[in-house]
Protein backbone atom coordinates (compact mmCIF):
# COMPACT_ATOMS: atom_id res chain seq x y z
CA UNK A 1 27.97 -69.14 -30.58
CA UNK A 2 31.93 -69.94 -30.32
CA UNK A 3 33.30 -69.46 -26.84
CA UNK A 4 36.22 -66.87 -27.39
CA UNK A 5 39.90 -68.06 -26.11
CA UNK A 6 42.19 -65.88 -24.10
CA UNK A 7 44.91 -64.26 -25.81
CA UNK A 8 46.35 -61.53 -24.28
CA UNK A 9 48.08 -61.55 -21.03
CA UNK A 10 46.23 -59.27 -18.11
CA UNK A 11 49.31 -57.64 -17.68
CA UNK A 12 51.24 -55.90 -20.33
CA UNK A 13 54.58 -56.87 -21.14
CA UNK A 14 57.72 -55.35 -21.11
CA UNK A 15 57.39 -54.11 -24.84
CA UNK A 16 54.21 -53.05 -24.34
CA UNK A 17 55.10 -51.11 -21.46
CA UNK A 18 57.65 -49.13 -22.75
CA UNK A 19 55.47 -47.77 -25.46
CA UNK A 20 52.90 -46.49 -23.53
CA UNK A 21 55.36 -45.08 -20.98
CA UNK A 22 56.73 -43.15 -24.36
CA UNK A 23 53.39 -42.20 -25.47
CA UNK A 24 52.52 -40.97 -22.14
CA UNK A 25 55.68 -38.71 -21.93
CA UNK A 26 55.28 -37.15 -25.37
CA UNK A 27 51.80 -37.42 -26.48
CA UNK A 28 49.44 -34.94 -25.65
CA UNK A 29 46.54 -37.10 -23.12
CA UNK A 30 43.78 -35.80 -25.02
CA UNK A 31 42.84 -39.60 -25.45
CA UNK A 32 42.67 -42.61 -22.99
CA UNK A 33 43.54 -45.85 -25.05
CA UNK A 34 43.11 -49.59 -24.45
CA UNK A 35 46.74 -50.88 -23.12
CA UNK A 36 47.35 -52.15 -26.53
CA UNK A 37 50.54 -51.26 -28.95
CA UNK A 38 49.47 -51.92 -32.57
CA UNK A 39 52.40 -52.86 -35.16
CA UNK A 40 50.98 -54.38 -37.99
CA UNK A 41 47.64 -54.60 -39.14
CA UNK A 42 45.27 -56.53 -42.50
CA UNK A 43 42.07 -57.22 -43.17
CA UNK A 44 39.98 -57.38 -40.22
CA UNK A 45 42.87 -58.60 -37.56
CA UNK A 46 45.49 -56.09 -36.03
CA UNK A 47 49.18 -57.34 -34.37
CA UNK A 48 51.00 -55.33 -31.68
CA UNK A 49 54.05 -55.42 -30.71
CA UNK A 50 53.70 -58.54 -28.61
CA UNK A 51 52.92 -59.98 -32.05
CA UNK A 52 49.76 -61.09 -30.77
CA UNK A 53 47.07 -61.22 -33.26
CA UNK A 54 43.56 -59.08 -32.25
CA UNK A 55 40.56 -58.63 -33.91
CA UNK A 56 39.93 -55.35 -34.45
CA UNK A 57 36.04 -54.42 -34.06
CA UNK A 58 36.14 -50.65 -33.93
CA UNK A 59 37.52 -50.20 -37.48
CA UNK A 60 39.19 -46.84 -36.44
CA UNK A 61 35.28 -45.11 -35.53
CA UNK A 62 34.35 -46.37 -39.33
CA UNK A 63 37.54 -44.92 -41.15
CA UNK A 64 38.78 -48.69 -41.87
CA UNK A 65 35.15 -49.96 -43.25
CA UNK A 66 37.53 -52.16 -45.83
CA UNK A 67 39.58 -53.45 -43.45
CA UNK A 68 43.21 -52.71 -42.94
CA UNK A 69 45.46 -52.32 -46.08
CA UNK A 70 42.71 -53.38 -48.55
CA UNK A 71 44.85 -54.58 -51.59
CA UNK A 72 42.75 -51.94 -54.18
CA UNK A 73 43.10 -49.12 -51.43
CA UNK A 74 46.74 -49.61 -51.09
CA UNK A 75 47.28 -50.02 -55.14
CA UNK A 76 45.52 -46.99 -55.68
CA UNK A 77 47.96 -45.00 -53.15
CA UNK A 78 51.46 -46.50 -54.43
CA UNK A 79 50.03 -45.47 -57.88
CA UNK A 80 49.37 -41.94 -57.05
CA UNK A 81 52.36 -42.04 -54.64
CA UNK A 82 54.82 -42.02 -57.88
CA UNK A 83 52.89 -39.37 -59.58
CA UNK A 84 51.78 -36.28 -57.51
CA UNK A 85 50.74 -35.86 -53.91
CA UNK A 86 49.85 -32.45 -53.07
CA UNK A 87 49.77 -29.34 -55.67
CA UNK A 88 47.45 -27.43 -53.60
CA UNK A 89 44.17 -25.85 -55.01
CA UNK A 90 46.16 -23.28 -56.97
CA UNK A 91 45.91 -25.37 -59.60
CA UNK A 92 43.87 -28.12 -61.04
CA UNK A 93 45.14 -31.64 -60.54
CA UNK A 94 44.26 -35.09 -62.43
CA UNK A 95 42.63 -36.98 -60.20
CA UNK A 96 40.78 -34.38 -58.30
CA UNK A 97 37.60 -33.96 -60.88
CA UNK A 98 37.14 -37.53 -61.71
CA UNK A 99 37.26 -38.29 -57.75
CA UNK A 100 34.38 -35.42 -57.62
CA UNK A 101 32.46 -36.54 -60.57
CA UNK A 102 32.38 -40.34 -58.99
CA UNK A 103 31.18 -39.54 -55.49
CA UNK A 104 28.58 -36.53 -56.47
CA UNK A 105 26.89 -39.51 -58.91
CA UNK A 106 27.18 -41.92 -55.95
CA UNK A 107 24.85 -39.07 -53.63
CA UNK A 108 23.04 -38.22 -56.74
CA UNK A 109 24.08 -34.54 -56.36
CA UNK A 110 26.02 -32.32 -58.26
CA UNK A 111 28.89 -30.82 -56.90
CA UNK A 112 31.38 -31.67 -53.70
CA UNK A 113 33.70 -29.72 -51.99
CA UNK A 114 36.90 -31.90 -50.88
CA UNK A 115 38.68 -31.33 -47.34
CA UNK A 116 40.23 -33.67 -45.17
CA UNK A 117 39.24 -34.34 -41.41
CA UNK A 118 35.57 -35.35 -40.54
CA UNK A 119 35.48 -31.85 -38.18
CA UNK A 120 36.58 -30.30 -41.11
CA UNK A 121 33.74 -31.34 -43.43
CA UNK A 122 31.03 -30.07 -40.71
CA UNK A 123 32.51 -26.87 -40.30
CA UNK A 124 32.46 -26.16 -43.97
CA UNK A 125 28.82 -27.03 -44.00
CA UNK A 126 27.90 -24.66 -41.87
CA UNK A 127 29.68 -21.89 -43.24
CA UNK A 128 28.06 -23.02 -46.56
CA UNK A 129 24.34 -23.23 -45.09
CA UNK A 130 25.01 -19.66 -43.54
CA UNK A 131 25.98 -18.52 -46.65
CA UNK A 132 23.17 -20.34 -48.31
CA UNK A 133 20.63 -18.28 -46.16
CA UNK A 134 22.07 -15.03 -46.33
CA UNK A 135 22.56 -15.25 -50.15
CA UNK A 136 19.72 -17.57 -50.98
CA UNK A 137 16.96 -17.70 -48.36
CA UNK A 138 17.27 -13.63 -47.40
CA UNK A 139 18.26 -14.36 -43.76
CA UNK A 140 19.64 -11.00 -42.46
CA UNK A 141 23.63 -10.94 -42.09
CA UNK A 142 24.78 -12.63 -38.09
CA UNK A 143 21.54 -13.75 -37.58
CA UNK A 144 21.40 -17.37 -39.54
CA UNK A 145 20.56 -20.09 -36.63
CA UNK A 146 21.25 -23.93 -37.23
CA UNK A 147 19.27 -26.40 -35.83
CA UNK A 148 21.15 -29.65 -33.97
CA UNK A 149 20.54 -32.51 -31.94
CA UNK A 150 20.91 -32.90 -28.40
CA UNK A 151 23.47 -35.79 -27.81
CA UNK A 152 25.36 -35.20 -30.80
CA UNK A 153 28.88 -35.37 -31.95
CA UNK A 154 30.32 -33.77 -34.80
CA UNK A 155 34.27 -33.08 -33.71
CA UNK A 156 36.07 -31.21 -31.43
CA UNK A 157 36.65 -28.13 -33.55
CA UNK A 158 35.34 -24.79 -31.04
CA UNK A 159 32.18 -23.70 -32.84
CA UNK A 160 31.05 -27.67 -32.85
CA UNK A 161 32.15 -28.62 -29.11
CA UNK A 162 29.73 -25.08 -28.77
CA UNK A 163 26.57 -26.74 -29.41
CA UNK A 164 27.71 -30.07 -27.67
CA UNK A 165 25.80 -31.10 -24.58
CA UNK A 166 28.96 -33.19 -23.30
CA UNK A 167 30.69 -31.85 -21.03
CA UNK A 168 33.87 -33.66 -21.23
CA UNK A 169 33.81 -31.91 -25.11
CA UNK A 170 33.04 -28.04 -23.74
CA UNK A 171 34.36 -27.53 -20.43
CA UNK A 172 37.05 -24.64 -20.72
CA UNK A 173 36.61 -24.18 -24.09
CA UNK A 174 34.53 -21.29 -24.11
CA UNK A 175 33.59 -18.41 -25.67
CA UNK A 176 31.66 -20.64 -27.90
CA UNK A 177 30.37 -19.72 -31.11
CA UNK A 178 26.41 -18.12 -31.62
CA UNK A 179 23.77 -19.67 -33.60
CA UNK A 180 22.92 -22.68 -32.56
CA UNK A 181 19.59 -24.02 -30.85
CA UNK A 182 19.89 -27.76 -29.07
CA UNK A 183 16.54 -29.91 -29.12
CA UNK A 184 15.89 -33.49 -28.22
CA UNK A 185 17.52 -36.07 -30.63
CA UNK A 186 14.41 -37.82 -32.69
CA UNK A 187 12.33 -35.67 -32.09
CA UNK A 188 10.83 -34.20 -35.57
CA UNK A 189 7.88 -32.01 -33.72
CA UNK A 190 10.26 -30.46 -31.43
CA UNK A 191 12.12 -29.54 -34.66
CA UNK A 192 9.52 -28.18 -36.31
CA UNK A 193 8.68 -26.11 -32.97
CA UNK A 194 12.57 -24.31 -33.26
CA UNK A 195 12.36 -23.35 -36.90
CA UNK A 196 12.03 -19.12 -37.37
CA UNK A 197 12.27 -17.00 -40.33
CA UNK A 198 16.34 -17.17 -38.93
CA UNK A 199 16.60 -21.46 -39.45
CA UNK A 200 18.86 -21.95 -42.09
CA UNK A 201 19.73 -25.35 -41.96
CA UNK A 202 19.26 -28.41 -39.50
CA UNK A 203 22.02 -30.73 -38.95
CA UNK A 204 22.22 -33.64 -37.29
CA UNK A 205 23.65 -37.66 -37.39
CA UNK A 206 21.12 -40.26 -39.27
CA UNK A 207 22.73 -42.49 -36.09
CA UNK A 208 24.62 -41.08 -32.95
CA UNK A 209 27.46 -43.00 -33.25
CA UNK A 210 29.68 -41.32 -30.44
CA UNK A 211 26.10 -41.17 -28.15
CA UNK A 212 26.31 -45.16 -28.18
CA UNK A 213 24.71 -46.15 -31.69
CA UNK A 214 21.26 -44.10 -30.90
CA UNK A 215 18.71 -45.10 -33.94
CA UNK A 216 16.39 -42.35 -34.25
CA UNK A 217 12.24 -43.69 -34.90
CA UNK A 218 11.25 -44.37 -38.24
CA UNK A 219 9.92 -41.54 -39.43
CA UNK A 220 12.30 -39.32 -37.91
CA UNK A 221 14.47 -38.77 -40.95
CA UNK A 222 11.18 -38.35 -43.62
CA UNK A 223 9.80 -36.01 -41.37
CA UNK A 224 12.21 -33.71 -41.11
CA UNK A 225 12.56 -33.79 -44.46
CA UNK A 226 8.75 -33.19 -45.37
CA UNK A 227 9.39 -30.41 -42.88
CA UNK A 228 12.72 -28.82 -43.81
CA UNK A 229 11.26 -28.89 -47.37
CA UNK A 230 8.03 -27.11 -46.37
CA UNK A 231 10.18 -24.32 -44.45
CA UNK A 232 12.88 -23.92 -46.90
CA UNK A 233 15.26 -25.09 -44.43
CA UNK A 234 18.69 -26.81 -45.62
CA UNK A 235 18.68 -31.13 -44.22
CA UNK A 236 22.43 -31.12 -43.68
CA UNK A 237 22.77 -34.88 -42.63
CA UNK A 238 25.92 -36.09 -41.24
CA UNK A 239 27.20 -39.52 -42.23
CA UNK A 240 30.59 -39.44 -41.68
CA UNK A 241 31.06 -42.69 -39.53
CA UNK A 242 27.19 -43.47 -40.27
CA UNK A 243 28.02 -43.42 -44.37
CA UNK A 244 29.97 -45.50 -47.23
CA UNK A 245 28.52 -48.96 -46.18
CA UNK A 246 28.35 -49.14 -42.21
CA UNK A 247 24.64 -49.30 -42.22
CA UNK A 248 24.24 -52.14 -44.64
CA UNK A 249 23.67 -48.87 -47.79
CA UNK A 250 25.71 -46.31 -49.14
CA UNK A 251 24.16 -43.76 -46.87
CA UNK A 252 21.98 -44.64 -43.39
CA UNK A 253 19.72 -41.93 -45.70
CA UNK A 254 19.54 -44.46 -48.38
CA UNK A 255 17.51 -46.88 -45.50
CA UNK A 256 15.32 -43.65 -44.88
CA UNK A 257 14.40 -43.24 -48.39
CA UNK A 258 15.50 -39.71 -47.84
CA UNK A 259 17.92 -37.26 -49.46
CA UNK A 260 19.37 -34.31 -47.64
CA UNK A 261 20.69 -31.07 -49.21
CA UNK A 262 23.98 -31.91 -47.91
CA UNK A 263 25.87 -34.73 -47.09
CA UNK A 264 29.03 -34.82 -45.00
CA UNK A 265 31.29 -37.44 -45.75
CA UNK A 266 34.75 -38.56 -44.03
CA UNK A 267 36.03 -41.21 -42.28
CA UNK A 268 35.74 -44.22 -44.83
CA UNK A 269 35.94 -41.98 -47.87
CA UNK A 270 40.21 -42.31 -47.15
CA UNK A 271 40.43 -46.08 -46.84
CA UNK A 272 42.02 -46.01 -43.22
CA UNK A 273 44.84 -44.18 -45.54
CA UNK A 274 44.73 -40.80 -45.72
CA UNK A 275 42.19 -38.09 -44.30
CA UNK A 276 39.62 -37.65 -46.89
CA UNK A 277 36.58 -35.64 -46.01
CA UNK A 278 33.59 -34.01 -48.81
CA UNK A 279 30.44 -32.07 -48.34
CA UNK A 280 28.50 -33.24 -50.99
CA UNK A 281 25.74 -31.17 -52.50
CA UNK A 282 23.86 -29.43 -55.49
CA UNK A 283 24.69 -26.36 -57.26
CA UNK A 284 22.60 -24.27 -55.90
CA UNK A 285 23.27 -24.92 -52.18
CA UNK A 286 26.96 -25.24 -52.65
CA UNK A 287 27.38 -22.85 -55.38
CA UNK A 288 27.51 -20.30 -52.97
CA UNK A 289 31.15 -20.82 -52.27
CA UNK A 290 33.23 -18.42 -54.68
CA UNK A 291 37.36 -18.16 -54.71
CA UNK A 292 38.60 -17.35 -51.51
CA UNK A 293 35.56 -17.50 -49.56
CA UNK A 294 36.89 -20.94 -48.44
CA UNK A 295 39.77 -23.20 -48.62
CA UNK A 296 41.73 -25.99 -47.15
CA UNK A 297 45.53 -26.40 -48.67
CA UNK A 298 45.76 -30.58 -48.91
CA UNK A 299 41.82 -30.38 -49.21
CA UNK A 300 41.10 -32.48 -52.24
CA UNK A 301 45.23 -33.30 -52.63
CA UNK A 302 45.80 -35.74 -55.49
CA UNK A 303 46.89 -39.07 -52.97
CA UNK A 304 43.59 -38.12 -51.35
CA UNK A 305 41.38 -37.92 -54.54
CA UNK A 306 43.12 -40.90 -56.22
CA UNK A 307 42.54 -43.19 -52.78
CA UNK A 308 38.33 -41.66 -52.58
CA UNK A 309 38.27 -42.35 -56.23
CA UNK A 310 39.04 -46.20 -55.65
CA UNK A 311 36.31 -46.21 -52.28
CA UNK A 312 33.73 -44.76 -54.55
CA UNK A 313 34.31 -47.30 -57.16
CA UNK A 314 33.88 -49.89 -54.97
CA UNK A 315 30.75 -49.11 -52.72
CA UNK A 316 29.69 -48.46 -56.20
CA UNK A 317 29.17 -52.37 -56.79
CA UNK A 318 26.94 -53.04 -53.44
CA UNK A 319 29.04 -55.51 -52.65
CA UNK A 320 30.25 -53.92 -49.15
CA UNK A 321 26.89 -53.04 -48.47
CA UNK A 322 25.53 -56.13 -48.80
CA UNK A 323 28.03 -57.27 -46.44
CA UNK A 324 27.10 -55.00 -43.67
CA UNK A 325 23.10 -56.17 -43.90
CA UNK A 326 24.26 -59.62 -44.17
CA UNK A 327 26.82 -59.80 -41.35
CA UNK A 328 25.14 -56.97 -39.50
CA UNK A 329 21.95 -59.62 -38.96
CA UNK A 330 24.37 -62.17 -37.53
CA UNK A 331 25.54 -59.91 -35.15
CA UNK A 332 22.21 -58.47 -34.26
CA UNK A 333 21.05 -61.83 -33.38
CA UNK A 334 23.99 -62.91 -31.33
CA UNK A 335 23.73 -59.94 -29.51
CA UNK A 336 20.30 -59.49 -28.58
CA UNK A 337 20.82 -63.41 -27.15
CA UNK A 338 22.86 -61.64 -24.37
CA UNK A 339 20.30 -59.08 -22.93
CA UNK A 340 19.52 -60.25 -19.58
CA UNK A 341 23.13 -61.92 -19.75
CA UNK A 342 24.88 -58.76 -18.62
CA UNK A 343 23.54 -56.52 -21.86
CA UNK A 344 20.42 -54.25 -20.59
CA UNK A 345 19.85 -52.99 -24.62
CA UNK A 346 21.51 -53.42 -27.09
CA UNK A 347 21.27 -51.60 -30.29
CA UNK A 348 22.66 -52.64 -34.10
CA UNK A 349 22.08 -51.13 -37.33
CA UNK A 350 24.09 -52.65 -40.23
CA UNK A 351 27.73 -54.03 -38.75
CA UNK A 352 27.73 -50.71 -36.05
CA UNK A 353 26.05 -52.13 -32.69
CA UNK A 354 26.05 -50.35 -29.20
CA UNK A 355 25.67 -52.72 -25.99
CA UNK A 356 24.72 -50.99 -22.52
CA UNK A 357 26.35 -53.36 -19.72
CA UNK A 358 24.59 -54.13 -16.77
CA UNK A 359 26.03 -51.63 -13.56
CA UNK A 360 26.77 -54.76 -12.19
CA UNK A 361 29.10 -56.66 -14.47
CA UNK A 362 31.36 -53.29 -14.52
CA UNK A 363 31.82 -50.40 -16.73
CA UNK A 364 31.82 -50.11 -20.34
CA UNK A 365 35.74 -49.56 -20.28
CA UNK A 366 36.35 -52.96 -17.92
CA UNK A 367 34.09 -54.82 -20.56
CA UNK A 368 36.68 -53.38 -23.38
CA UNK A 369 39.61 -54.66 -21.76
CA UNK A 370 38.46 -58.03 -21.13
CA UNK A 371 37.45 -58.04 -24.42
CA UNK A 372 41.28 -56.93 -25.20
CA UNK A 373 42.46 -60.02 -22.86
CA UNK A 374 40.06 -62.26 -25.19
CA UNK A 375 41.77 -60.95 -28.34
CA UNK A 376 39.11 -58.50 -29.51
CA UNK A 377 39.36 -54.51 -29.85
CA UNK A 378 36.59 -52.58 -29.17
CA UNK A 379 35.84 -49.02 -27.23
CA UNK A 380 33.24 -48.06 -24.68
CA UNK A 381 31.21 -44.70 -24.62
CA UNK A 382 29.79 -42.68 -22.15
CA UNK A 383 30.52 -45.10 -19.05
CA UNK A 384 28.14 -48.31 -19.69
CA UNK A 385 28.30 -48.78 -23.48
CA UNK A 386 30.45 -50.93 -25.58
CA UNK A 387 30.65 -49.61 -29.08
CA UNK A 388 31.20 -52.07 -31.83
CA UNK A 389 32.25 -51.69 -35.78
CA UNK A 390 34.43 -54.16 -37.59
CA UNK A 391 35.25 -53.79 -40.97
CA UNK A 392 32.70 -54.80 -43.36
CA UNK A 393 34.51 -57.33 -44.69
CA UNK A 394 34.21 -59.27 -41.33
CA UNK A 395 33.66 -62.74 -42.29
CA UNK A 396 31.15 -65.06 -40.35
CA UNK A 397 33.26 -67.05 -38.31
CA UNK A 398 34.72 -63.87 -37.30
CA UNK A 399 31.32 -62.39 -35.98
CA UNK A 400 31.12 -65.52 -34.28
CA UNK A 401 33.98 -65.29 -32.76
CA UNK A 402 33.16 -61.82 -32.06
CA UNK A 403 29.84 -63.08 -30.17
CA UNK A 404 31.88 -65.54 -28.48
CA UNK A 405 33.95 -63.02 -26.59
CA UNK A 406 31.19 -60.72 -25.78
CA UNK A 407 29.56 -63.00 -24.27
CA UNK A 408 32.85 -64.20 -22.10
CA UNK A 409 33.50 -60.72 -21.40
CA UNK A 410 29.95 -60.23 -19.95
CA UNK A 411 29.63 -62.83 -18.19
């Protein structure tokens, strides 16, 4: 394992300063970053404005699973750029039914409905499973109930913060939004236990990636699909960060040998370009929808089809997957080494890996900024875990180096 070097001054400078002080003033605090100022970024490495070079292992929560300003991603925008950008859904636009086409063949389904934000994407699943069981499954108007995870994290939108079990998400956010029934993450009996003749749907994340990288048993995923199946209940499967390659396949699903009625896509379907979310379905789940019954103006815009188009075509070649289960094993290894070494778990799937620090050594947030100080971006979660998730095109010297500074960092 390489020993990582230290790069980054403990102290920010003067440059660095000033643009947080700015940010501070005039951006709402709604986040708390790492005392970094990024500039410039390619590939898997980021600059900031101290023109220091950083390796960036968060990958924007999975929306930069190419790496920065992959040269196809980037083509594909400039070429759409001098063409059309937004026309709205009022009327049909060129690249919008090929981008469609290419993703519903990549989830074997039929049919996807294009919005933009992650959030966005959940919310119009549930509206569609609703729909689905008022229309399809005979559930009586109002009373449709969804089925969701304890620990989960879908957005911040009101009705998902609602069924949130974190506070930081809820607190004064309230009157939340009816329907919902919480039960244990990975837990397929106590989901079988909740379902009534009101279940419509159960949604839920393949992985928690926000809950620390939490990998579900097994049989988890085939279970609830034998069971959904059996109760003529909608699977509505999340995979926005834990889709489009992270997991070493197209979907975490894939790994399960399972396919949901719905998939929600986002994150990596824009290219770390533009916002580019999908639920992704059959006909006769999302053939519910009729004109007017939903909508999103720059859902499905032409930049944003023509950029999806080009990530579909190339998760289409395995390539990027491969890459993930490839480099995801290196990383695995290295980091496992390191439990009893200040890491009391760790958990990895693909090139996504959570670490739980030892009380001792700090918090999750003091391991991140040493990390920062030994050139290397990652974010902690929930107090005493270090979330990691380069780019998939993370080389292996690079995951050595990444190793190398965990390991500093811990120590």
């Amino acid at each position: 394992m390489t020993m990582a070097t230290v790069t980054t001054p403990v102290r920010p400078s003067a440059a660095t300063a000033a643009a947080i002080a700015l940010d501070q003033a005039h951006v709402a605090h709604n986040y708390h970053p790492l005392p970094v100022v990024v500039e410039h970024a390619e590939g898997v490495w980021v600059t900031d404005v101290e023109r220091r070079r950083l390796l960036d292992c968060l990958a924007a929560y999975s929306a930069v699973n190419f790496g920065h300003r992959h040269p196809r991603l980037v083509a594909a925008a400039k070429a759409q750029l001098d063409r059309v950008t937004l026309t709205s859904r009022a009327f049909h636009s060129a690249p919008l039914a090929p981008f469609c086409e290419a993703l519903a063949d990549l989830a074997g389904k039929q049919m996807v409905l294009p919005m933009n934000t992650g959030a966005e994407a959940v919310e119009s699943g549930i509206k569609v499973a609703r729909r689905w069981g008022e229309q399809v499954k005979g559930v009586e108007p109002g009373r449709a109930q969804i089925i969701v995870a304890g620990g989960n994290f879908h957005g911040r939108t009101t009705t998902i913060v609602g069924f949130s079990d974190d506070p930081d998400a809820r607190e004064g956010f309230g009157p939340f939004t009816p329907g919902f029934v919480r039960v244990p993450f990975g837990d397929a009996q106590a989901v079988e236990a909740a379902i009534t003749a009101d279940t419509v749907a159960v949604l839920l994340e393949p992985v928690q990636g926000e809950a620390g990288v939490i990998i579900p048993p097994e049989d988890y995923l085939p279970r609830l699909r034998e069971v959904t199946r059996r109760e003529g209940v909608l699977l509505v499967v999340d995979e926005i960060q834990s889709g489009l390659g992270r997991t070493g396949a197209t979907f975490q699903c894939d790994n399960a040998c399972v396919v949901p009625d719905l998939y929600l896509l986002g994150k990596a379907l824009g290219g770390g370009i533009v916002p580019v979310s999908a639920v992704v379905g059959d006909r006769d789940v999302l053939g519910v929808l009729t004109p007017g019954s939903h909508g999103s103006t720059f859902g499905g815009n032409p930049l944003a089809a023509a950029v999806g188009h080009e990530v579909v075509r190339m998760l289409q070649t395995g390539a990027y997957q491969a890459m993930a289960r490839e480099r995801g094993e290196q990383l695995a290894a290295g980091l496992h080494r390191l439990l009893g070494r200040g890491a009391t778990a760790v958990r990895c799937i693909g090139l996504w890996a959570g670490i739980d620090v030892e009380p001792s050594v700090g918090t999750a947030r003091q391991v991140c900024e040493r990390l920062l100080e030994l050139g290397v971006l990652a974010k902690d979660t929930h107090g005493q875990t270090v979330r990691l998730a380069p780019p998939l095109v993370i080389s292996e010297a690079e995951v050595d180096h990444l190793l190398g500074a965990v390991e500093t960092a811990l120590g």
